[in-house]
PDB file of N, CA and C in Angstrom:
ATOM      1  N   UNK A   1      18.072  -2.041  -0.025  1.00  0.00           N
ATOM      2  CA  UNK A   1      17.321  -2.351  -1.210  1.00  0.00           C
ATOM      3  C   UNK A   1      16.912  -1.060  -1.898  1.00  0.00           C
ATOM      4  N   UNK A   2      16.662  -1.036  -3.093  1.00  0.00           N
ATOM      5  CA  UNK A   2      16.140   0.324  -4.265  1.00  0.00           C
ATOM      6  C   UNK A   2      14.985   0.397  -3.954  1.00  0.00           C
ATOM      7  N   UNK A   3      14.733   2.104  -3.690  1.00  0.00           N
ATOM      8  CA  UNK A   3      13.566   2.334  -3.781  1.00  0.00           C
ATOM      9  C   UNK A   3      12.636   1.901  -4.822  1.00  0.00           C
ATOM     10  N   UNK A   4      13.029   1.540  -5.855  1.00  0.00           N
ATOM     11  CA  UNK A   4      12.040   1.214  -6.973  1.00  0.00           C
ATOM     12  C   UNK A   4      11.993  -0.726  -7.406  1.00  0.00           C
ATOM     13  N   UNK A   5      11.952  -1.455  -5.791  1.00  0.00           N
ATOM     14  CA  UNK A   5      11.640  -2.286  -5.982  1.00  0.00           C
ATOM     15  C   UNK A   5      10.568  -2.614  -5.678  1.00  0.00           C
ATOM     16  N   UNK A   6       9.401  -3.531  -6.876  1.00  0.00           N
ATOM     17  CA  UNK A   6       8.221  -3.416  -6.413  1.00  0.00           C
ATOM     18  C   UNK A   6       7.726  -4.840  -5.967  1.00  0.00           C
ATOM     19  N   UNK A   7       8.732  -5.793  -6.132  1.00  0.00           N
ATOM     20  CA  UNK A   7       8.351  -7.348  -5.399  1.00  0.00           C
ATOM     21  C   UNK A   7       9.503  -8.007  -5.182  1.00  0.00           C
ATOM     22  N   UNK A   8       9.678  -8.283  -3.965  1.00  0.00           N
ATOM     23  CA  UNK A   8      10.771  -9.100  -3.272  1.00  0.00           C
ATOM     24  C   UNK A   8       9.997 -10.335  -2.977  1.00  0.00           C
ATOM     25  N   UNK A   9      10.897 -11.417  -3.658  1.00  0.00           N
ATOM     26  CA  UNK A   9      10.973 -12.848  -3.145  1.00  0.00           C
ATOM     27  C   UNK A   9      12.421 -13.516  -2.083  1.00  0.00           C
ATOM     28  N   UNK A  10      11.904 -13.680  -0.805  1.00  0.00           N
ATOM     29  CA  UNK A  10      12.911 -13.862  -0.264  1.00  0.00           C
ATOM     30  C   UNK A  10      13.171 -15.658   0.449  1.00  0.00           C
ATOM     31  N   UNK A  11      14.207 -16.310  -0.220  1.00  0.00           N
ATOM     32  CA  UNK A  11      14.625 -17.460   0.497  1.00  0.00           C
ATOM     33  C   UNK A  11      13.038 -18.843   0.144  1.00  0.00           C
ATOM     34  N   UNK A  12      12.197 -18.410  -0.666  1.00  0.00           N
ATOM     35  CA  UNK A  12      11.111 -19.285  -1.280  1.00  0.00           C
ATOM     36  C   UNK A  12      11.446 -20.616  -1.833  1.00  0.00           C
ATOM     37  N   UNK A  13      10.481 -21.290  -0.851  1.00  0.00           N
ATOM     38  CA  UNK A  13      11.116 -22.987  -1.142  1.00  0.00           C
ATOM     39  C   UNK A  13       9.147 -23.112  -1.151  1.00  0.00           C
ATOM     40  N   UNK A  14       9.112 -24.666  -2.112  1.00  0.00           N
ATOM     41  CA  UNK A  14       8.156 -24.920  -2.572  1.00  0.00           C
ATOM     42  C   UNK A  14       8.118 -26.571  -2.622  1.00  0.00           C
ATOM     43  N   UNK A  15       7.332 -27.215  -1.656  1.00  0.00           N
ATOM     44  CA  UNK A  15       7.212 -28.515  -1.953  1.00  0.00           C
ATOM     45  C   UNK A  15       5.676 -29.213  -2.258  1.00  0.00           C
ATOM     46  N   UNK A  16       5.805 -30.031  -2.838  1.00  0.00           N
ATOM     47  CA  UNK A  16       4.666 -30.905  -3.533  1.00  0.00           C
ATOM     48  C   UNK A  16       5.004 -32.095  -3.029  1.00  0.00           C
ATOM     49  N   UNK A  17       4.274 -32.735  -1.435  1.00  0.00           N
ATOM     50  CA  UNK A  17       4.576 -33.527  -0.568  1.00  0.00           C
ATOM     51  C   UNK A  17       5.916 -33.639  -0.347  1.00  0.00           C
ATOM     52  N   UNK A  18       6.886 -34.702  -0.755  1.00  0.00           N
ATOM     53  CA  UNK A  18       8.270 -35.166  -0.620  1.00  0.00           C
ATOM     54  C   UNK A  18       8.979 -34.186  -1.822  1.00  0.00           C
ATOM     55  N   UNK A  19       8.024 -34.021  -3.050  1.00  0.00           N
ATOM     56  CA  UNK A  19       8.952 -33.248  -3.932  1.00  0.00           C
ATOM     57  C   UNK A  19       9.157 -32.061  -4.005  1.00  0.00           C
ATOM     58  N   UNK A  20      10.690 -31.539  -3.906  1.00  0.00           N
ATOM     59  CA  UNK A  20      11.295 -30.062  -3.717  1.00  0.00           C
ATOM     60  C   UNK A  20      10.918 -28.915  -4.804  1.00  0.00           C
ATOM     61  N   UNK A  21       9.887 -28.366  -5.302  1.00  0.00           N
ATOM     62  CA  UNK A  21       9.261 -28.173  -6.701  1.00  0.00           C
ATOM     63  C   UNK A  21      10.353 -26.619  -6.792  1.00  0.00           C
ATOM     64  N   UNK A  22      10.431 -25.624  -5.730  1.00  0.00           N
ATOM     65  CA  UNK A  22      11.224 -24.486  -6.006  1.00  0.00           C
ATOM     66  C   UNK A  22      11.666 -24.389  -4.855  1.00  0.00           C
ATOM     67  N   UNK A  23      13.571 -24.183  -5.120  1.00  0.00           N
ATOM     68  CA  UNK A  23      14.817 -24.016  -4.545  1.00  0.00           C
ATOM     69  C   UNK A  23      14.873 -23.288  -4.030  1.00  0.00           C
ATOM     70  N   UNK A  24      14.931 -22.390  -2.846  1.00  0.00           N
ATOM     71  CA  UNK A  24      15.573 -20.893  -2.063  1.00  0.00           C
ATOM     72  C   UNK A  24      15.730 -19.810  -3.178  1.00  0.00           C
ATOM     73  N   UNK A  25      14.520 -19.570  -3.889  1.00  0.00           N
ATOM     74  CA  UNK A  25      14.500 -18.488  -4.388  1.00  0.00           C
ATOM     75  C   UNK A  25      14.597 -17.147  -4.214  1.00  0.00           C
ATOM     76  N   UNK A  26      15.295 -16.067  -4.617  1.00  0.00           N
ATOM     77  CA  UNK A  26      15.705 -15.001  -3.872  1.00  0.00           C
ATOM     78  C   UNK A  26      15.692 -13.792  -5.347  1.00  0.00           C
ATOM     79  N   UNK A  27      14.419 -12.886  -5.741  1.00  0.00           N
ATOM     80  CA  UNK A  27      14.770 -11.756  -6.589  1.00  0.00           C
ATOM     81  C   UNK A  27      14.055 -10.993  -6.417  1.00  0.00           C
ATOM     82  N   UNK A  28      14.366  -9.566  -7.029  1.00  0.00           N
ATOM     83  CA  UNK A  28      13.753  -8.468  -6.660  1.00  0.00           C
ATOM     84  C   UNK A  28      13.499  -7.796  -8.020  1.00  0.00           C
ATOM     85  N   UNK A  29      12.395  -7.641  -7.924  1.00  0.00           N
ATOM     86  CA  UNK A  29      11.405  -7.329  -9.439  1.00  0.00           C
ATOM     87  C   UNK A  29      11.110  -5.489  -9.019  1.00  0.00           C
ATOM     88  N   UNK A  30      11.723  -4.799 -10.030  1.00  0.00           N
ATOM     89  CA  UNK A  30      11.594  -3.453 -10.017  1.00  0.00           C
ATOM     90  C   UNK A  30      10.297  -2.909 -10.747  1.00  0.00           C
ATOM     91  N   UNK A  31      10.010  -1.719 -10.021  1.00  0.00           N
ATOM     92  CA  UNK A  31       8.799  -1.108 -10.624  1.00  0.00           C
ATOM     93  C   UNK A  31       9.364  -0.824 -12.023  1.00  0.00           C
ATOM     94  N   UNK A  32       7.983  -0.547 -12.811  1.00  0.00           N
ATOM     95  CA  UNK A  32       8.227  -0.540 -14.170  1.00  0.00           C
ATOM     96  C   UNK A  32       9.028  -1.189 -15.232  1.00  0.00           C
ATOM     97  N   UNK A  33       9.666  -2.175 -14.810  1.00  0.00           N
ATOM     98  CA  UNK A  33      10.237  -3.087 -15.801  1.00  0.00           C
ATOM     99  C   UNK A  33       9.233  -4.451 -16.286  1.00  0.00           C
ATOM    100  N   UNK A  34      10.261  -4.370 -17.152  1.00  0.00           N
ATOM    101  CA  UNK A  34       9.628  -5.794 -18.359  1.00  0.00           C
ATOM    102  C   UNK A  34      10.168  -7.258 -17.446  1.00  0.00           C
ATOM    103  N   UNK A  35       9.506  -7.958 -16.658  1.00  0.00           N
ATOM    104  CA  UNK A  35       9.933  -9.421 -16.168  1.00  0.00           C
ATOM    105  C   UNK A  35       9.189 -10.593 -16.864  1.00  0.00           C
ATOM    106  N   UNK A  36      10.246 -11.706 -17.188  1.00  0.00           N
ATOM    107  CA  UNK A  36       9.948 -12.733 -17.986  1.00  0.00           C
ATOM    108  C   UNK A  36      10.381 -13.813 -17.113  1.00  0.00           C
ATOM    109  N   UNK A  37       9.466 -15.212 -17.158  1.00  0.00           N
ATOM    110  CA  UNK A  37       9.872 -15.876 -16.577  1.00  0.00           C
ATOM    111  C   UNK A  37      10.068 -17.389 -17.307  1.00  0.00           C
ATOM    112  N   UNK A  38      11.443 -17.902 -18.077  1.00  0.00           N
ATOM    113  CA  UNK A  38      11.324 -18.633 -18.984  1.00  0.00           C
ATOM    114  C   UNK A  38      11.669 -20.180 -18.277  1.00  0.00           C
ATOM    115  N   UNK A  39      11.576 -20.876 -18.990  1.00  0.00           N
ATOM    116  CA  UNK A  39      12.557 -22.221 -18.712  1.00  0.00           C
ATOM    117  C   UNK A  39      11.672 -23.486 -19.398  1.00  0.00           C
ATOM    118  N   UNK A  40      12.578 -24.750 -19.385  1.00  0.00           N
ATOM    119  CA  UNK A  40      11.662 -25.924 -19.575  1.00  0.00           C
ATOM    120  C   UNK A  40      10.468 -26.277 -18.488  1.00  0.00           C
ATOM    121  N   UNK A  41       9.356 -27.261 -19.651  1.00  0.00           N
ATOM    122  CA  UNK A  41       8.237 -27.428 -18.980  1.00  0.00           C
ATOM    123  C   UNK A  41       8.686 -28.457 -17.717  1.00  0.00           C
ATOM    124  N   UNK A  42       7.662 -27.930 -16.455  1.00  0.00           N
ATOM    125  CA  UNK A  42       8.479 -28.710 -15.170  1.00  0.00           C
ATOM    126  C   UNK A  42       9.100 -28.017 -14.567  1.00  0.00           C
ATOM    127  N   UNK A  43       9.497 -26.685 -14.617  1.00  0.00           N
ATOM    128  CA  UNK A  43      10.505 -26.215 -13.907  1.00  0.00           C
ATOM    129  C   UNK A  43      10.189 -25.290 -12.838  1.00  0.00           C
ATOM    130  N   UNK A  44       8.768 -24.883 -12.814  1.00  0.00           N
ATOM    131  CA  UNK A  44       7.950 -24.398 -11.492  1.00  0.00           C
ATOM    132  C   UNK A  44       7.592 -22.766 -11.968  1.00  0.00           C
ATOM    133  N   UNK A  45       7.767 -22.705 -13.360  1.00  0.00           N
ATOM    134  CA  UNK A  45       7.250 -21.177 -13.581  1.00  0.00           C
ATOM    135  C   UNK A  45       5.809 -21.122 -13.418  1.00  0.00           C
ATOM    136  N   UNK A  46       4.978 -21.631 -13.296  1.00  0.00           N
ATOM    137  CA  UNK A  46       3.354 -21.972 -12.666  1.00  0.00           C
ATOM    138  C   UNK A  46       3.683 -21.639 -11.629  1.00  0.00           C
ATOM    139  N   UNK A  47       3.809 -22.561 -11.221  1.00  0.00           N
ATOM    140  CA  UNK A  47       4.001 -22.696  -9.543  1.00  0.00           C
ATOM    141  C   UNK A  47       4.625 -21.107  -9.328  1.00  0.00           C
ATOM    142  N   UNK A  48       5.214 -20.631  -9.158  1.00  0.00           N
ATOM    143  CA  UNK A  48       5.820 -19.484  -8.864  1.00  0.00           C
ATOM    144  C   UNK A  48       4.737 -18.214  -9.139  1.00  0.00           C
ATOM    145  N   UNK A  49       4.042 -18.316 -10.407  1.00  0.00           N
ATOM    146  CA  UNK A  49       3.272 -17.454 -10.529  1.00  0.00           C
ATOM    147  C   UNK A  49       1.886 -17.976  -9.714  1.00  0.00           C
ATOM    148  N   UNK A  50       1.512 -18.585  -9.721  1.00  0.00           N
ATOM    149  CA  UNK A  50       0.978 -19.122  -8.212  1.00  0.00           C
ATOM    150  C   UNK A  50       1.104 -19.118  -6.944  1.00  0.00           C
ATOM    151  N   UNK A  51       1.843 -18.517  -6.427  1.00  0.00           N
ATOM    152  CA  UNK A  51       2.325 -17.993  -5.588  1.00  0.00           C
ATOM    153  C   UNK A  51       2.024 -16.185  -5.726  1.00  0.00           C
ATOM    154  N   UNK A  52       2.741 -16.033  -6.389  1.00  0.00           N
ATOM    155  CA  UNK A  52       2.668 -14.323  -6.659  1.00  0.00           C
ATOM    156  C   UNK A  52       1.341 -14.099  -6.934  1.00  0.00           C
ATOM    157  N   UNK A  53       0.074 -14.775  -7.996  1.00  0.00           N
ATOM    158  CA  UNK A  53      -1.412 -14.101  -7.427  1.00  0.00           C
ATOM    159  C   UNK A  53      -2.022 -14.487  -6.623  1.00  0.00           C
ATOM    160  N   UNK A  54      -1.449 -15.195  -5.364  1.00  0.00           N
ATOM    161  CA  UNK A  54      -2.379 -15.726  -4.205  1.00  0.00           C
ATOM    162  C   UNK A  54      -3.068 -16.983  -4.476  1.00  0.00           C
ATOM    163  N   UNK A  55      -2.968 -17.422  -5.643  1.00  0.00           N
ATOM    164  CA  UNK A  55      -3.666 -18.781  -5.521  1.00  0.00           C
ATOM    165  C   UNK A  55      -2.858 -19.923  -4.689  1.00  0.00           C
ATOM    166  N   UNK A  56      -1.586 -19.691  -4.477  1.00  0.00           N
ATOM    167  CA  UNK A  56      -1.055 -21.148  -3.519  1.00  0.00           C
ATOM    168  C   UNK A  56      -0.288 -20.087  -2.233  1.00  0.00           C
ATOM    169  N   UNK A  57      -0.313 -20.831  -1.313  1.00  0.00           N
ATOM    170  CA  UNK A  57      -0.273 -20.140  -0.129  1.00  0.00           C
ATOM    171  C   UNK A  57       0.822 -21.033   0.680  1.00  0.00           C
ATOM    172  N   UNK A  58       1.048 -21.968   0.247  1.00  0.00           N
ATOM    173  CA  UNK A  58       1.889 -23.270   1.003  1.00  0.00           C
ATOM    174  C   UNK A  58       3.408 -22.848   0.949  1.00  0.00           C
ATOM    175  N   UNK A  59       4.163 -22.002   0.437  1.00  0.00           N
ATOM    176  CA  UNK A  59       5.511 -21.805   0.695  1.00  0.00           C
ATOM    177  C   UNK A  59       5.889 -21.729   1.663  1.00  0.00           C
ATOM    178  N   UNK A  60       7.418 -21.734   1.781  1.00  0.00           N
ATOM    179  CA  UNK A  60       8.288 -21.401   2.735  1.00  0.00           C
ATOM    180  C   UNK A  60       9.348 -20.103   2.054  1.00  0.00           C
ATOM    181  N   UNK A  61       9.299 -19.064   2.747  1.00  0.00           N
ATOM    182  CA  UNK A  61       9.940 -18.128   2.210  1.00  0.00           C
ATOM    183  C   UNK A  61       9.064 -16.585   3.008  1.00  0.00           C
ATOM    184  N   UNK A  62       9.677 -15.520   1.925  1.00  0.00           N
ATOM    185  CA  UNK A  62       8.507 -14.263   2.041  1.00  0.00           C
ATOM    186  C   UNK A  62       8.637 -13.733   0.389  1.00  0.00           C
ATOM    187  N   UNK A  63       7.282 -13.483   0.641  1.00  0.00           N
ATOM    188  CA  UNK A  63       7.045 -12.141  -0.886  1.00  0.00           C
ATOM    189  C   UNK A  63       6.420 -11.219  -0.535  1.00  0.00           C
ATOM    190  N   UNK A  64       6.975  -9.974  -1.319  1.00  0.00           N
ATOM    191  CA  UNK A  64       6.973  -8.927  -0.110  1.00  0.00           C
ATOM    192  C   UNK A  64       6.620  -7.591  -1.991  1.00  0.00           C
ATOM    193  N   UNK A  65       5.299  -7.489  -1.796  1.00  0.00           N
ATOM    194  CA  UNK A  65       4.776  -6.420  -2.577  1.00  0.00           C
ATOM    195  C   UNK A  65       4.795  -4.996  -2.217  1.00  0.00           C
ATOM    196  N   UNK A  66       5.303  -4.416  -2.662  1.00  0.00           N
ATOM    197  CA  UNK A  66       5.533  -2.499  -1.974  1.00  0.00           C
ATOM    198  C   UNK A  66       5.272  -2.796  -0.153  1.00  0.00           C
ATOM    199  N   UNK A  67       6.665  -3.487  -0.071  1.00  0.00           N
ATOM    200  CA  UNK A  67       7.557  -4.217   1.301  1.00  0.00           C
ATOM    201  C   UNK A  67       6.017  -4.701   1.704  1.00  0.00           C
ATOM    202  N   UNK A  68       5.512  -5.215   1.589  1.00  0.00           N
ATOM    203  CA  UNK A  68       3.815  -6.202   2.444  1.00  0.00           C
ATOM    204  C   UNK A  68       4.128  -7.195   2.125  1.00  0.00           C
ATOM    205  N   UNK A  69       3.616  -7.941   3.005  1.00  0.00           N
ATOM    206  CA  UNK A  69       4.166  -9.359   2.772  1.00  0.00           C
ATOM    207  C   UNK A  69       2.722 -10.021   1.947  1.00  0.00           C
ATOM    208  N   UNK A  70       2.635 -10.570   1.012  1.00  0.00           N
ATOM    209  CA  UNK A  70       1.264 -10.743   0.031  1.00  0.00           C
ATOM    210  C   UNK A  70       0.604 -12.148   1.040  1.00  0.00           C
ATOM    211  N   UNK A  71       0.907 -12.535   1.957  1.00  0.00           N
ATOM    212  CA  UNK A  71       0.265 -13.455   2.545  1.00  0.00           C
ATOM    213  C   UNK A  71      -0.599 -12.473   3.203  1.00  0.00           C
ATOM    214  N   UNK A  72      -0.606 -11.197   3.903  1.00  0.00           N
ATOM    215  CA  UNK A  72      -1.390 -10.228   4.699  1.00  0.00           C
ATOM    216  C   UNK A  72      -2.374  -9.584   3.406  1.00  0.00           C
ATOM    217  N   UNK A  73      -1.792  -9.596   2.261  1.00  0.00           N
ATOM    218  CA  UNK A  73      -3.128  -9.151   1.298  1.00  0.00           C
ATOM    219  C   UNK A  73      -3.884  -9.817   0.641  1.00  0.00           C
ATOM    220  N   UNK A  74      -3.609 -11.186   0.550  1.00  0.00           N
ATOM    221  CA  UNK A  74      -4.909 -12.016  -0.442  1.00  0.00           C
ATOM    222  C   UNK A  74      -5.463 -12.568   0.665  1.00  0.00           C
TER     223      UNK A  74
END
């Protein structure tokens, strides 16, 4: 992996009881760049950023902030 990656999402699955809300997500967000996260309403860009500031904690996967896994920091 690049030294100048500053958040790894690895293999992130997301359910809301029976429903599959986010798929085996897998990207790597570099320091200093511009990241956008678009799509139709419903499609778990909440949810995802919910995840990334610690407000939901229920995944399956890892996210991994300057390589820490953000479950050990919030």
């Amino acid at each position: 992996m690049s030294d100048n990656i500053k958040l790894s999402i690895e293999d992130m699955n997301l359910f809301y009881g029976n429903f599959h809300a986010l798929h085996d997500i897998n990207m790597h967000i570099p320091e200093k760049e511009i990241t956008a996260f678009i799509g139709p309403s419903g499609c778990g860009k909440s949810s995802l950023l919910n995840i990334l500031t610690g407000l939901d904690s229920k995944y399956e996967g890892r996210v991994l902030y300057n390589n820490e896994n953000i479950k050990d920091i919030y």
